[in-house]
Structure formats: C-alpha cells, structure tokens
PDB file of N, CA and C in Angstrom:
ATOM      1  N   UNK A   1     -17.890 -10.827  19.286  1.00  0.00           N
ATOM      2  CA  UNK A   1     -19.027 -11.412  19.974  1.00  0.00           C
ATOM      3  C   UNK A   1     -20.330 -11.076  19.255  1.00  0.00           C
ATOM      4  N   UNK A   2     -20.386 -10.063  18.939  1.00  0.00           N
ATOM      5  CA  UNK A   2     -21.548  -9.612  18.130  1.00  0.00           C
ATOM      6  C   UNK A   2     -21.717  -9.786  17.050  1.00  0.00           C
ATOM      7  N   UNK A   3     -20.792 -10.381  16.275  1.00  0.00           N
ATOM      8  CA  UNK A   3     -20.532 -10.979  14.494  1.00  0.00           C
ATOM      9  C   UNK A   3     -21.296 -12.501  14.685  1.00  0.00           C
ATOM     10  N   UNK A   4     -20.605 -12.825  16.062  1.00  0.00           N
ATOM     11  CA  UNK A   4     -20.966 -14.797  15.951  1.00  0.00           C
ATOM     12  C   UNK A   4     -22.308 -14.428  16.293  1.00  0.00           C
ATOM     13  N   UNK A   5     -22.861 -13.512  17.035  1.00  0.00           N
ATOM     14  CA  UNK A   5     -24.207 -13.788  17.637  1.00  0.00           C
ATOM     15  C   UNK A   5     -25.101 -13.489  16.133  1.00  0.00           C
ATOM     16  N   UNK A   6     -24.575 -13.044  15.315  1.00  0.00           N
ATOM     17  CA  UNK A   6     -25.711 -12.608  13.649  1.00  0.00           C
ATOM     18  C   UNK A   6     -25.525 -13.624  13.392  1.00  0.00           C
ATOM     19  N   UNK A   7     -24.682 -14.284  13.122  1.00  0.00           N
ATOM     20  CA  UNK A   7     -24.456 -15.904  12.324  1.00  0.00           C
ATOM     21  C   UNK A   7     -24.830 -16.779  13.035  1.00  0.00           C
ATOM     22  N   UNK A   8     -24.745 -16.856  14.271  1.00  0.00           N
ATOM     23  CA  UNK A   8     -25.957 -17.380  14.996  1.00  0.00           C
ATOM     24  C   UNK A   8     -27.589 -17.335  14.913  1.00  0.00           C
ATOM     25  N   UNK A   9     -28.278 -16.627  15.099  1.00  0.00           N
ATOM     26  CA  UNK A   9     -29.336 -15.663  14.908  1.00  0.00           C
ATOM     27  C   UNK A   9     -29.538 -16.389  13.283  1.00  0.00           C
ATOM     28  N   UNK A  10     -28.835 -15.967  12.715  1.00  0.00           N
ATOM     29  CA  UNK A  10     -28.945 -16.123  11.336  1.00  0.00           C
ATOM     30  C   UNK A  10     -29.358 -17.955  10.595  1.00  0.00           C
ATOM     31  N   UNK A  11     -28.230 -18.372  11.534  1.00  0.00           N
ATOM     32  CA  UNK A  11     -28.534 -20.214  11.628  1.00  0.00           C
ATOM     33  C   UNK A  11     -29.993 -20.218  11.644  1.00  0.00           C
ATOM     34  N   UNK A  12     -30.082 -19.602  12.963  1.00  0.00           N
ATOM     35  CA  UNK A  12     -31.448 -20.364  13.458  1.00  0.00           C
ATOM     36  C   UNK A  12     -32.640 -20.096  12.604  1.00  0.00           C
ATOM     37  N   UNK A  13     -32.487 -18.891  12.216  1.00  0.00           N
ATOM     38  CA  UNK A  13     -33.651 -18.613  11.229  1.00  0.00           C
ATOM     39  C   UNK A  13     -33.886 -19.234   9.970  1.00  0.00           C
ATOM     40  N   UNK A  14     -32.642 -20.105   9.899  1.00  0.00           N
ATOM     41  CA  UNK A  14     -33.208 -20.590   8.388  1.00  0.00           C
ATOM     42  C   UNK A  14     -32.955 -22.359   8.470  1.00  0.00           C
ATOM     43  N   UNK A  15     -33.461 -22.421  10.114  1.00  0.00           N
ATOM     44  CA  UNK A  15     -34.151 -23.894  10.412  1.00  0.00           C
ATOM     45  C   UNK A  15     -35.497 -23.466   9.631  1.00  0.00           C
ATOM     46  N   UNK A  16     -36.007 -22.559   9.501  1.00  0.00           N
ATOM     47  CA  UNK A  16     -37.562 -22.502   9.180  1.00  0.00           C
ATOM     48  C   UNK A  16     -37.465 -22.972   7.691  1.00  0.00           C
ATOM     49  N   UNK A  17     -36.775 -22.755   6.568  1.00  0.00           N
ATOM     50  CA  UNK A  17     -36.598 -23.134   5.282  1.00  0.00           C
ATOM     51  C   UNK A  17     -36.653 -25.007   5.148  1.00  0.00           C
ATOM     52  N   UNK A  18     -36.873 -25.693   6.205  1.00  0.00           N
ATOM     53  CA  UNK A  18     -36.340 -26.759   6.275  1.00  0.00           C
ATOM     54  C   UNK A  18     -38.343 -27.628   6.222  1.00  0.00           C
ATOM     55  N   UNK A  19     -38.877 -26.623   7.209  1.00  0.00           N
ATOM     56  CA  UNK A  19     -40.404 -26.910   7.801  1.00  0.00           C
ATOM     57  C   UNK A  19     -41.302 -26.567   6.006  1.00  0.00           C
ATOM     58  N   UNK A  20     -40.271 -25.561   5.174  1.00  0.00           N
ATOM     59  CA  UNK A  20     -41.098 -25.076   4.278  1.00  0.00           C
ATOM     60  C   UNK A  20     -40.594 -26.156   3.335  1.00  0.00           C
ATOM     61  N   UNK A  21     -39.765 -26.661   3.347  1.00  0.00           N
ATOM     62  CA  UNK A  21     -39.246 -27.646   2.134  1.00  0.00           C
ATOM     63  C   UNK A  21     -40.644 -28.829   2.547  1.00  0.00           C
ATOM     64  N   UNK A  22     -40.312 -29.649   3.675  1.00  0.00           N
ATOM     65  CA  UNK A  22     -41.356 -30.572   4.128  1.00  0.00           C
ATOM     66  C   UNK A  22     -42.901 -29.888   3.758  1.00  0.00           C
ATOM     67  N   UNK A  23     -43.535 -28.583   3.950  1.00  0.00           N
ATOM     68  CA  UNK A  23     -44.640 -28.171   3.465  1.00  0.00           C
ATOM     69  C   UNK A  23     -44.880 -28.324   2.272  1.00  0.00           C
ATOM     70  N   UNK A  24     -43.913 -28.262   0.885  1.00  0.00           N
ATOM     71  CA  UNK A  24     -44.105 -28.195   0.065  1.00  0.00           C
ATOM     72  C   UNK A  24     -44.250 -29.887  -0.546  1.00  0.00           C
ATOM     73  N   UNK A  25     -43.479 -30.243   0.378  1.00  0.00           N
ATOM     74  CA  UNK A  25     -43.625 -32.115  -0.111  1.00  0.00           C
ATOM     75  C   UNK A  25     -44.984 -32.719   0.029  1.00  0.00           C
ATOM     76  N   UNK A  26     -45.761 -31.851   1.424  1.00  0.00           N
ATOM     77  CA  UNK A  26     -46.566 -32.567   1.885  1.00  0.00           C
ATOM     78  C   UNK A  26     -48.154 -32.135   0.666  1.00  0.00           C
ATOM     79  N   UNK A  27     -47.870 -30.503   0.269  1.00  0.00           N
ATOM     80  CA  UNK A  27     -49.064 -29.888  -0.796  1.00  0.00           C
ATOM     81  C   UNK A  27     -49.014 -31.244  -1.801  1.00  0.00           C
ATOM     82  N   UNK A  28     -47.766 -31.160  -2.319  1.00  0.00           N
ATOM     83  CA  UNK A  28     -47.901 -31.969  -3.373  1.00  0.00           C
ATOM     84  C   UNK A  28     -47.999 -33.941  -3.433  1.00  0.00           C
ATOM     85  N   UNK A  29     -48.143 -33.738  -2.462  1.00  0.00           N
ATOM     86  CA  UNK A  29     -47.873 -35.404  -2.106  1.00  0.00           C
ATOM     87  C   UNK A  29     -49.275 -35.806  -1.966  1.00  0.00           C
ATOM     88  N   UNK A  30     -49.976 -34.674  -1.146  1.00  0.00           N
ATOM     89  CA  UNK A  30     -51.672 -34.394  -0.717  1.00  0.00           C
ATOM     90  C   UNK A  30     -52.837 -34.234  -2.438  1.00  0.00           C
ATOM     91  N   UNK A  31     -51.777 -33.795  -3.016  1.00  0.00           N
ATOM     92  CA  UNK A  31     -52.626 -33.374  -4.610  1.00  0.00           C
ATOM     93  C   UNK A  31     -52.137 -34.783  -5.333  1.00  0.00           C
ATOM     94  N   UNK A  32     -51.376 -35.871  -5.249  1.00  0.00           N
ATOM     95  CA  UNK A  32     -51.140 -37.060  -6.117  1.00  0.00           C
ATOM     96  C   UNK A  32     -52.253 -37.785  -5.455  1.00  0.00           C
ATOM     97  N   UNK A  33     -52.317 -37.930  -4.179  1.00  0.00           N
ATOM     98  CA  UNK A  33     -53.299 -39.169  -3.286  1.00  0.00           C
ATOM     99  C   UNK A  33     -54.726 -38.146  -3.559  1.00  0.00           C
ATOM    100  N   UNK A  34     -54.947 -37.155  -3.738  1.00  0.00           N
ATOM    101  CA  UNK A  34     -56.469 -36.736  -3.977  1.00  0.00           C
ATOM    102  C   UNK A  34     -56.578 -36.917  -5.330  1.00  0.00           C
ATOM    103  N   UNK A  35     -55.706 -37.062  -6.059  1.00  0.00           N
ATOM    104  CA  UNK A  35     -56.059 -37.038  -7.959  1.00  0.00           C
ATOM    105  C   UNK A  35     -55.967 -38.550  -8.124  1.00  0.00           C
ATOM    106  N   UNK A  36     -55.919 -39.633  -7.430  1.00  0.00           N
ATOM    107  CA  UNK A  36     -55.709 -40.826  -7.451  1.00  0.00           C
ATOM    108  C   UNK A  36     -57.224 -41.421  -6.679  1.00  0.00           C
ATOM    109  N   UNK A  37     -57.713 -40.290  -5.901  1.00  0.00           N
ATOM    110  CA  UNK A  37     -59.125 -41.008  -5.507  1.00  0.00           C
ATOM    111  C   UNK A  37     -59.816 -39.920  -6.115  1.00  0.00           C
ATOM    112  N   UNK A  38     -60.072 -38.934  -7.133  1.00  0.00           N
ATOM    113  CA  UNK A  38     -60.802 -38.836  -7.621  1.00  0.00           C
ATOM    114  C   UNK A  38     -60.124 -38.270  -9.026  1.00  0.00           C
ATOM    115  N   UNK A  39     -60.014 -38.326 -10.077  1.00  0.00           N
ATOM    116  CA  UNK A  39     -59.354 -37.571 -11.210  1.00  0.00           C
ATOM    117  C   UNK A  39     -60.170 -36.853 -12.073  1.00  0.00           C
ATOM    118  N   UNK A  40     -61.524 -37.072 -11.581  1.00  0.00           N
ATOM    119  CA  UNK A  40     -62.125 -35.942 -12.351  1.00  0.00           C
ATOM    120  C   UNK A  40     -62.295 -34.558 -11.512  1.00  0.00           C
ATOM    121  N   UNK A  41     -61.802 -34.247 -10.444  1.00  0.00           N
ATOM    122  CA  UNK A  41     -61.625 -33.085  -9.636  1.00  0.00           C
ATOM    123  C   UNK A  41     -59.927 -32.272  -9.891  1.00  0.00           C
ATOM    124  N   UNK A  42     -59.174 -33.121 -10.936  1.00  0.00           N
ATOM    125  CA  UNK A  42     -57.888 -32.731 -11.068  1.00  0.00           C
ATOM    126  C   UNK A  42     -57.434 -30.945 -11.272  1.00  0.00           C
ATOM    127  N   UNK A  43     -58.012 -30.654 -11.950  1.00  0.00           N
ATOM    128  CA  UNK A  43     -58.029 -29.284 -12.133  1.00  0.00           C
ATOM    129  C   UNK A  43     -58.020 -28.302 -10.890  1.00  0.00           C
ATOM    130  N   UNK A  44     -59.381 -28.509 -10.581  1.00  0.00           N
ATOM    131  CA  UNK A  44     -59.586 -28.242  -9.338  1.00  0.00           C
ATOM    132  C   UNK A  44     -58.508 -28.038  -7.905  1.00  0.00           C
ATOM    133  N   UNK A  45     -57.932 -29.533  -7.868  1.00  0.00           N
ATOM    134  CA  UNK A  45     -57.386 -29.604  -6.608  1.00  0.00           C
ATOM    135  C   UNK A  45     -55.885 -29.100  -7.298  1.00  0.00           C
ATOM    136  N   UNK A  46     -55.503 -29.576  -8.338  1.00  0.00           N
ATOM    137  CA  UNK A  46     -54.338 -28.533  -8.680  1.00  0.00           C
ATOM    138  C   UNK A  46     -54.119 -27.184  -8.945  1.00  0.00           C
ATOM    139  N   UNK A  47     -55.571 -26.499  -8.440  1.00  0.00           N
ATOM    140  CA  UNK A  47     -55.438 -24.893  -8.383  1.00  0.00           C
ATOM    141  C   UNK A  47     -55.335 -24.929  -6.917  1.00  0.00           C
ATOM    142  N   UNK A  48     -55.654 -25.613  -6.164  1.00  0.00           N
ATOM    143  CA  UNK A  48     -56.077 -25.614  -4.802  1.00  0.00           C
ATOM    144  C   UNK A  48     -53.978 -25.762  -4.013  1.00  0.00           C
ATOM    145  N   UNK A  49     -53.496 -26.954  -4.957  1.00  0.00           N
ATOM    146  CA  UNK A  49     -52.083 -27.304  -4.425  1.00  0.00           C
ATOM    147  C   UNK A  49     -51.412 -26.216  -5.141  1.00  0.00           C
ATOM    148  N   UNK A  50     -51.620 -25.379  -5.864  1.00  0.00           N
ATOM    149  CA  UNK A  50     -50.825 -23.883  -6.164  1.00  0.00           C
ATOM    150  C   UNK A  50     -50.793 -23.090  -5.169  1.00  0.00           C
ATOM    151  N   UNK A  51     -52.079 -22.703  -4.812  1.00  0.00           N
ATOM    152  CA  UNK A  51     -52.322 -21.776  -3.711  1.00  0.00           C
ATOM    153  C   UNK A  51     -51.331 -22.133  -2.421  1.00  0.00           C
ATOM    154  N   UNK A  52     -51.613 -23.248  -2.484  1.00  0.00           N
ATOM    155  CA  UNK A  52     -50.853 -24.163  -0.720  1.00  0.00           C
ATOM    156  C   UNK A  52     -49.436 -23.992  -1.107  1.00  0.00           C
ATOM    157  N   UNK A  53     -48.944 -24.032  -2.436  1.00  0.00           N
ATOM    158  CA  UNK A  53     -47.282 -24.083  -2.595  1.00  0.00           C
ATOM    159  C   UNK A  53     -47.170 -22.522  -2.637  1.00  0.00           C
ATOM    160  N   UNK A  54     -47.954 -21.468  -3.310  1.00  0.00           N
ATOM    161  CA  UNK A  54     -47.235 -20.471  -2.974  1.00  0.00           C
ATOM    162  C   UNK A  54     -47.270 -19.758  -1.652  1.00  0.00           C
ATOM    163  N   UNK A  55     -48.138 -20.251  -0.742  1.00  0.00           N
ATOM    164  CA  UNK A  55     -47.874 -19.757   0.499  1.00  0.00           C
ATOM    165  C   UNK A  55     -47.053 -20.402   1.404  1.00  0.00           C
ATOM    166  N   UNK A  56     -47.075 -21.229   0.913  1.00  0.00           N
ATOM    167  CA  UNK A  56     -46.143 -22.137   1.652  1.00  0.00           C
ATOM    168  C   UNK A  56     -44.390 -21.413   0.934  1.00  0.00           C
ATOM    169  N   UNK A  57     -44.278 -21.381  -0.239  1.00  0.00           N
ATOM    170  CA  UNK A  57     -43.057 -20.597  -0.715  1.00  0.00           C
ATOM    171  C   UNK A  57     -42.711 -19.448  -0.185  1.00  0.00           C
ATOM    172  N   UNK A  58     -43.991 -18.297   0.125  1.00  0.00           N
ATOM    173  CA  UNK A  58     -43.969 -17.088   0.570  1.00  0.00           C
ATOM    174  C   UNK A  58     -43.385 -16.854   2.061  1.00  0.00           C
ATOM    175  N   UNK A  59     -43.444 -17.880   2.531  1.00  0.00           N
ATOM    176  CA  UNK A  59     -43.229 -18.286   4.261  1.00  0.00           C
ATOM    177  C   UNK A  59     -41.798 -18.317   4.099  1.00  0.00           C
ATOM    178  N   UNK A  60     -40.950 -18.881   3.342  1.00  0.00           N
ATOM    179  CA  UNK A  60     -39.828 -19.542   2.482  1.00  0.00           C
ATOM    180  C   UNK A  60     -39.135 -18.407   2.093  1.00  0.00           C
ATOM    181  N   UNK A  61     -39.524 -17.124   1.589  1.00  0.00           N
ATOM    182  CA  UNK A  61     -38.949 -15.897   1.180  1.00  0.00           C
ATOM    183  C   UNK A  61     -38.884 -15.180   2.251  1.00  0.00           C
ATOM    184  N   UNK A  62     -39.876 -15.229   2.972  1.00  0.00           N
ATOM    185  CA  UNK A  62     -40.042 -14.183   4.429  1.00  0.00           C
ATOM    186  C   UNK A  62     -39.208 -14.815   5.320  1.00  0.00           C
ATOM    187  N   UNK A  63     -38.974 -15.640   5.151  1.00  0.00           N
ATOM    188  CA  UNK A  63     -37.254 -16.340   6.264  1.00  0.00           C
ATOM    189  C   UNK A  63     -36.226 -15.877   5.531  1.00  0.00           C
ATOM    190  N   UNK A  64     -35.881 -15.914   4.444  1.00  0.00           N
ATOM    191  CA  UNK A  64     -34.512 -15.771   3.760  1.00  0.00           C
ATOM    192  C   UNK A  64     -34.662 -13.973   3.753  1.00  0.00           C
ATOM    193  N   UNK A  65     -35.687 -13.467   3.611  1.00  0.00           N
ATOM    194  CA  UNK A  65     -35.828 -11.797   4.076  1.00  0.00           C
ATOM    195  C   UNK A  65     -35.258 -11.387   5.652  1.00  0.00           C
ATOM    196  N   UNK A  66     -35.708 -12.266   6.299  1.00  0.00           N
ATOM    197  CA  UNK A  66     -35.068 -11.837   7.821  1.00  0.00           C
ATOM    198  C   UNK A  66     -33.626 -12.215   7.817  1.00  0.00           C
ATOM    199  N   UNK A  67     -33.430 -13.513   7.273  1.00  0.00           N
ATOM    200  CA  UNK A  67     -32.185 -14.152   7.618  1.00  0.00           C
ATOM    201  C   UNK A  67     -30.925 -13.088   6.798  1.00  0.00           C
ATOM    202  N   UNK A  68     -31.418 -12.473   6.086  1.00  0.00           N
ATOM    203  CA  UNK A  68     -30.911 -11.498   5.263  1.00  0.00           C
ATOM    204  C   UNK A  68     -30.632  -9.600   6.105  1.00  0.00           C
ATOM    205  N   UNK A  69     -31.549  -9.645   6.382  1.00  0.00           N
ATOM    206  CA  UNK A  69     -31.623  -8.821   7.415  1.00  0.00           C
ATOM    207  C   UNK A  69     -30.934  -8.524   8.951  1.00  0.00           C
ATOM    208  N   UNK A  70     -30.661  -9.648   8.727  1.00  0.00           N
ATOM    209  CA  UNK A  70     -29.850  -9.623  10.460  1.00  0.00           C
ATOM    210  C   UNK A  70     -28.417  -9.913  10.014  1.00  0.00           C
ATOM    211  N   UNK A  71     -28.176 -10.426   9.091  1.00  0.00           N
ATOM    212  CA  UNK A  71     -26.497 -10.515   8.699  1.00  0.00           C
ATOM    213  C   UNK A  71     -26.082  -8.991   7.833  1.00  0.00           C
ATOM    214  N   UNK A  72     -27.432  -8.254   7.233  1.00  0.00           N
ATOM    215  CA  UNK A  72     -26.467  -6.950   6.680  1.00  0.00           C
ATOM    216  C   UNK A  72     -26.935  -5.924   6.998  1.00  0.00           C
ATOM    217  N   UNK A  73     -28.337  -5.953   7.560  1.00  0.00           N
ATOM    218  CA  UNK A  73     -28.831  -4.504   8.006  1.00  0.00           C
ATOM    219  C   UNK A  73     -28.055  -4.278   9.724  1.00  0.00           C
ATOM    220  N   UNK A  74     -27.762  -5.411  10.213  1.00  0.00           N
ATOM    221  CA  UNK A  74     -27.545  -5.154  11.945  1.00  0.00           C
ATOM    222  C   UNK A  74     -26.129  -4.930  12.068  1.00  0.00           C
TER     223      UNK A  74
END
C-alpha cells in the first residue's frame, strides 16, 4: 500500500513537467512574434527569452528533484 501510494505521489508530481514543457513553447514562441514586430530589439529580447527558459527549466528540475525524492528517499 505504501509502494503504490510513492508511485502515485510520484505520477502526480510530474504532471508539473508537462505545464513546464508548454512554458517553454510559449518563451519561445513569445521571442519569434516579438523579433517579427521589431528585429532590431533581437538581442535584447533573446537575452530576455533565456532568462524566461531557464526559469522556466529550473521549475522543470525542482519537480524531477521531488519526484525523485519521494520514490527513494521515503
């Protein structure tokens, strides 16, 4: 009972990897339609869609850290 409930537990936590995949579509999807209405800001907004992908990635590690956590530390 307590094995299915980690692999349970464990499922659910890495629905969140799913919100971070879509985040990362949306940084970069947001940096083609802003470099398309302005391209001399390109630089710019592609330091700006780094920042947004690695936090958005970091969110992405800190799930697979828990989801990791409850299947071998518990």
């Amino acid at each position: 009972m307590y094995e299915s409930a980690k692999v349970i537990g464990a499922g659910a936590a890495t629905i969140a990897l799913a919100g971070c995949g879509t985040g990362i579509g949306i940084v970069f999807g947001s940096l083609i339609s802003a470099v398309a209405r302005n391209p001399s800001l390109t630089k710019q907004l592609f330091s700006y869609s780094i920042l947004g992908f690695a936090l958005t990635e970091a969110i992405a590690l800190f799930t697979l850290m828990v989801v990791f956590l409850i299947l071998f530390a518990l």
